[in-house]
Every structure is written in C-alpha cells, then in structure tokens.
Protein backbone atom coordinates (compact mmCIF):
# COMPACT_ATOMS: atom_id res chain seq x y z
CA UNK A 1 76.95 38.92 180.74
CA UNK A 2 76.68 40.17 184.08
CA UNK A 3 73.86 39.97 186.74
CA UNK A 4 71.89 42.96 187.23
CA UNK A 5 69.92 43.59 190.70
CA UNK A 6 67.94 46.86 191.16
CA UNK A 7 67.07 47.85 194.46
CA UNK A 8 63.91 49.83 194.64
CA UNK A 9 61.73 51.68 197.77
CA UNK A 10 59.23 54.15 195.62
CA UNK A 11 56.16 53.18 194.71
CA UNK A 12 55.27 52.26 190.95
CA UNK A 13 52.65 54.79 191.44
CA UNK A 14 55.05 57.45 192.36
CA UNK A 15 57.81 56.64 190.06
CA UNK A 16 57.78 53.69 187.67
CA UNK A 17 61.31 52.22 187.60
CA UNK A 18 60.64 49.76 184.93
CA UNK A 19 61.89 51.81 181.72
CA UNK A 20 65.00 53.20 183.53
CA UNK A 21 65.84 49.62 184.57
CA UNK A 22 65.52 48.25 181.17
CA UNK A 23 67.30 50.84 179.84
CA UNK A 24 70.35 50.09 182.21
CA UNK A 25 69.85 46.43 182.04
CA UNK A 26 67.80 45.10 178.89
CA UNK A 27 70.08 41.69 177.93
CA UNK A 28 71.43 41.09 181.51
CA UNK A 29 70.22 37.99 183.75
CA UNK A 30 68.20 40.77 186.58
CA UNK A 31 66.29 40.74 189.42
CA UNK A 32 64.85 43.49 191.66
CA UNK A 33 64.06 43.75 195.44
CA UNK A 34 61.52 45.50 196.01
CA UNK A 35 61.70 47.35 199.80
CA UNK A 36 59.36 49.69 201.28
CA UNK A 37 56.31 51.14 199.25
CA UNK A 38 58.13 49.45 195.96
CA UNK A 39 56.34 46.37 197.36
CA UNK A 40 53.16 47.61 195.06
CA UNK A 41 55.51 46.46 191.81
CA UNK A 42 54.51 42.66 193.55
CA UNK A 43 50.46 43.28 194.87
CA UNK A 44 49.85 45.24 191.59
CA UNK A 45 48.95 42.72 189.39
CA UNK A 46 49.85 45.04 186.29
CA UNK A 47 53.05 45.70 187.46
CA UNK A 48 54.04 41.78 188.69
CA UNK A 49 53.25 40.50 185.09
CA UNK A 50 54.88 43.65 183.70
CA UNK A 51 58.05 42.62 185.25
CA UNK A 52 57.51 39.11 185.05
CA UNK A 53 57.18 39.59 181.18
CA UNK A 54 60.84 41.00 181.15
CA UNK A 55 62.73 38.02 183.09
CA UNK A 56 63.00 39.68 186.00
CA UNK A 57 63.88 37.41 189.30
CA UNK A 58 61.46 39.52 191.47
CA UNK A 59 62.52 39.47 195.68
CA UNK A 60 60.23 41.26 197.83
CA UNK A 61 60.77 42.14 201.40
CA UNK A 62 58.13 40.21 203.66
CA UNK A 63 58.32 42.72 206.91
CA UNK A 64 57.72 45.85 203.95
CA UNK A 65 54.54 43.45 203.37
CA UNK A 66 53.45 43.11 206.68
CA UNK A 67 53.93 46.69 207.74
CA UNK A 68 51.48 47.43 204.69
CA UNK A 69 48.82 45.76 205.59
CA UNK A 70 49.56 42.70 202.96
CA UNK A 71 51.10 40.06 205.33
CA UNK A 72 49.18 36.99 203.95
CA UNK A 73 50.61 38.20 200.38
CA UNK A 74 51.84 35.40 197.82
CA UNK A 75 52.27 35.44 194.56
CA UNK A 76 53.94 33.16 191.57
CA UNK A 77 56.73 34.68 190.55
CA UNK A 78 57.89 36.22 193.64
CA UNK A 79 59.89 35.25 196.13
CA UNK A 80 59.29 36.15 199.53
CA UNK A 81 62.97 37.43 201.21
CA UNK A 82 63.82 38.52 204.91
CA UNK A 83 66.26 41.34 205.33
CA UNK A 84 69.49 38.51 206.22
CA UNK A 85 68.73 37.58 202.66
CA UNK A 86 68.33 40.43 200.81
CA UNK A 87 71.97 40.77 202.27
CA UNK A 88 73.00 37.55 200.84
CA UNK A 89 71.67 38.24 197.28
CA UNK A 90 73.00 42.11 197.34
CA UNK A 91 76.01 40.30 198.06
CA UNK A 92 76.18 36.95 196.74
CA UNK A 93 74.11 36.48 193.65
CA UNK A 94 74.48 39.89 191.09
CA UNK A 95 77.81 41.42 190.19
CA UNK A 96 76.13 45.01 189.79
CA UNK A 97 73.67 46.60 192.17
CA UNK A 98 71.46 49.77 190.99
CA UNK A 99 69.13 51.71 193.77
CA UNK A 100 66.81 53.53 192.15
C-alpha cells in the first residue's frame, strides 16, 4: 500500500481539504504538511482531532507558525518540521505527494 503525503497552504476555513484527501487516500499509511495558513488544520482543535481521527501523520511548518502569531504552538499529535525537513519527508518518507 503506498504512502500518501498531502501538501496543503489554504486554510480549513477557506477550503477544507479533508474529504478530497480521503477520497484520494482513504486505506493508505498518510500524512499531511501543513504550510502557510493550512497551519489552522493544527491550532484548530476541531480540525487536529478531525485528522487525528483518520491516521493522519500530521507535519506542520514551525516558521508558518511563527509568522502567524502562534510561535509557542504545541500540540500531541503534531510534529513540529523546519523547511530542510519537510524536504526530507517530500522526499524520503511517502511514495506519492498530492498539493492541494
């Protein structure tokens, strides 16, 4: 079964992602990072659990956090990535990437 990463940058509260990616990627192993305003899928606490509830591996970008005002953000559940290794897991870790 292959690994699934979705790369999002809208905010849930623009466009939520979450059907679309389940659609796509429902049985894979997935994870998302979550750049830009797509941050709010991790400080919303709806939207954390919602995609905590569906196995995703959840990445978000710490400088998207800072430059929003949520630099002292932490969470269980997500792990808090650099750009370098966003990179890495784009590259490294998932066999498909989706930006949505």
């Amino acid at each position: 079964m292959p690994k699934v990463l979705f790369t999002l940058v809208r905010s849930p509260f623009e466009k939520d992602e979450i059907h679309t990616m389940e659609t796509v990627a429902a049985n894979n192993e997935k994870g998302v990072i979550l750049f830009e305003d797509a941050i709010y899928y991790a400080t919303s606490e709806h939207k954390r659990r919602e995609l905590l509830s569906k196995d995703y591996l959840i990445y978000a970008i710490k400088e998207e956090l800072d430059a929003r005002g949520h630099g002292e953000f932490s969470a269980e559940g997500i792990e808090l990535i650099d750009y370098d290794e966003a990179v890495d897991i784009i590259m490294e870790r998932y066999d498909k990437v989706i930006s949505l």
